[in-house]
Protein backbone atom coordinates (compact mmCIF):
# COMPACT_ATOMS: atom_id res chain seq x y z
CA UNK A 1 100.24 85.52 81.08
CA UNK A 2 100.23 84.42 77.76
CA UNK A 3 96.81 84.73 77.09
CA UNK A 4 96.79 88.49 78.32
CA UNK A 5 99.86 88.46 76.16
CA UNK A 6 98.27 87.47 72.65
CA UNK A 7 95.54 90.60 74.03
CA UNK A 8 97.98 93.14 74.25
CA UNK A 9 99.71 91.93 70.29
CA UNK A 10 95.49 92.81 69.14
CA UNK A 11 96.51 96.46 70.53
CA UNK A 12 100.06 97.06 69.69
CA UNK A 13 99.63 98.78 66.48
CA UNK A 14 96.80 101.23 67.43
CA UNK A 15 97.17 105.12 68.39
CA UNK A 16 94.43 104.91 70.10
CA UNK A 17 95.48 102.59 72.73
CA UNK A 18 98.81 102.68 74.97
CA UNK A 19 98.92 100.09 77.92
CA UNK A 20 100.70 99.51 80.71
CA UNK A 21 101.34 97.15 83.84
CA UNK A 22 102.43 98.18 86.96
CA UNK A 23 103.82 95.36 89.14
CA UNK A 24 103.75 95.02 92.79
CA UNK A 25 105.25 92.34 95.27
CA UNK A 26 108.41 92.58 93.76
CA UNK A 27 110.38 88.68 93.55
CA UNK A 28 107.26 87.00 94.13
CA UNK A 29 107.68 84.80 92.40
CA UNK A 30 110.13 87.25 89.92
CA UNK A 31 111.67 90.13 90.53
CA UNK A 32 110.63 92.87 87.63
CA UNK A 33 114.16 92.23 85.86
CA UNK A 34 113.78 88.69 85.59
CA UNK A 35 110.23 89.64 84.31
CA UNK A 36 111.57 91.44 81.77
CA UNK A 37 114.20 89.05 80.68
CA UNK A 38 111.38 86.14 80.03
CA UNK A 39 108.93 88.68 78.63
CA UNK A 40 108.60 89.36 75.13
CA UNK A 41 110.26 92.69 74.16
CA UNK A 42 106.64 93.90 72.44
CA UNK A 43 105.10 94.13 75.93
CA UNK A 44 104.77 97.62 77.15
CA UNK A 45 107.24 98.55 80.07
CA UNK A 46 106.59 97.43 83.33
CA UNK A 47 106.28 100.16 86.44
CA UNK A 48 107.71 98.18 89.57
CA UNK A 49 105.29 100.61 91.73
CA UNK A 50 106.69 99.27 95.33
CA UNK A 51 103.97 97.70 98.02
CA UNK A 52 100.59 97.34 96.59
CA UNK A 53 97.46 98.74 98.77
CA UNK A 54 97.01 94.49 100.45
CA UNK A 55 100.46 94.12 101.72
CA UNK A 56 100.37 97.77 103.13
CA UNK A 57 101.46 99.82 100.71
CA UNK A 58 100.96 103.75 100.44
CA UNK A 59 101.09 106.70 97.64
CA UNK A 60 101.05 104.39 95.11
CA UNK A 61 99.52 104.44 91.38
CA UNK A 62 97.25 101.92 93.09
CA UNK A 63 96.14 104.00 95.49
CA UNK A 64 95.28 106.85 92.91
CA UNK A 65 92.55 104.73 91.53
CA UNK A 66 91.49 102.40 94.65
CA UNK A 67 91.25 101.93 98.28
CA UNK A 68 90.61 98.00 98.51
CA UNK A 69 92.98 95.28 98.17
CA UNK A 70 91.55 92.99 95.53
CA UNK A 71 93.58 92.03 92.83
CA UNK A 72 94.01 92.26 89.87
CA UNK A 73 93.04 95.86 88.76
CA UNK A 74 91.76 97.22 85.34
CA UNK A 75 92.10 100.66 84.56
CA UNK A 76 90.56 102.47 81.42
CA UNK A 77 92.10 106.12 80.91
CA UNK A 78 90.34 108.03 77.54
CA UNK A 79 91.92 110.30 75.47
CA UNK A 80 90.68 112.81 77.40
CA UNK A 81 92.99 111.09 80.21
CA UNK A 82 89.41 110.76 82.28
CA UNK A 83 88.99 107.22 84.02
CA UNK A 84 86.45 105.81 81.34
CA UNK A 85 86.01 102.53 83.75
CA UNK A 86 87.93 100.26 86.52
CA UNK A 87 87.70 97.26 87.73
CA UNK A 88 89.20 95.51 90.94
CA UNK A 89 89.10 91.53 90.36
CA UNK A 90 89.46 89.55 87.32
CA UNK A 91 88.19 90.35 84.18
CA UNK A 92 87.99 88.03 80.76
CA UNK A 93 89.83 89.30 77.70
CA UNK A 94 86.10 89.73 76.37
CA UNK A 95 85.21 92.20 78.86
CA UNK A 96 88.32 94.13 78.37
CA UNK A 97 87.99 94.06 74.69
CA UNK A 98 84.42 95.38 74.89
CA UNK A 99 85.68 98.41 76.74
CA UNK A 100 88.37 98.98 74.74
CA UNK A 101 86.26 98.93 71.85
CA UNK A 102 83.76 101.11 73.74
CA UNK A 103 86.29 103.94 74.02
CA UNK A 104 87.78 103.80 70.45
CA UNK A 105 84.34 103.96 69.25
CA UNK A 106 83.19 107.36 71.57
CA UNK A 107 86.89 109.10 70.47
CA UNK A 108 86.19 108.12 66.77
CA UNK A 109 82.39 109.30 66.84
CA UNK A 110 83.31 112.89 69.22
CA UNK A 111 86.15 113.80 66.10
């Protein structure tokens, strides 16, 4: 996902964001080694979190957050470690930058 990719590099440097990607459906098409070993070594770690939620999966970090099977989902933990927003379906690097912003801006301005 290259352009997610060149999203994440925007983010890399700041304290105030840490993300990560949890993978499910192992080997399809990649199995989360082979991920790795094409990835670029500045992406944060991948979490191969078993069966996701549509293919049946249970007790997941998935499930935590939702209880329907669209994919992909967007997850916005504060500093507080509160969910500050999520999202099941796509959403543009826009709308994720927005939020991001959002957040930095409320931890900056409740300091």
């Amino acid at each position: 996902m290259p352009v997610a990719d060149e999203l994440i590099f925007d983010y890399l440097d700041n304290s105030n964001v840490m993300i990560l990607n949890v993978m499910y459906d192992e080997y399809q098409p990649y199995s989360c080694l082979s991920w790795a070993n094409h990835g670029n070594s500045d992406i944060p770690i991948m979490i191969n979190d078993g069966v996701s939620l549509g293919q049946g999966g249970e007790h997941s970090l998935e499930s935590l957050f939702f209880n329907d099977i669209t994919m992909p989902k967007h997850i916005f933990i504060n500093h507080e470690l509160n969910v500050f927003y999520k999202e099941a379906g796509s959403m543009s690097n826009t709308e994720v930058e927005e939020i991001i912003y959002e957040m930095i801006e409320l931890k900056e301005n409740s300091q």
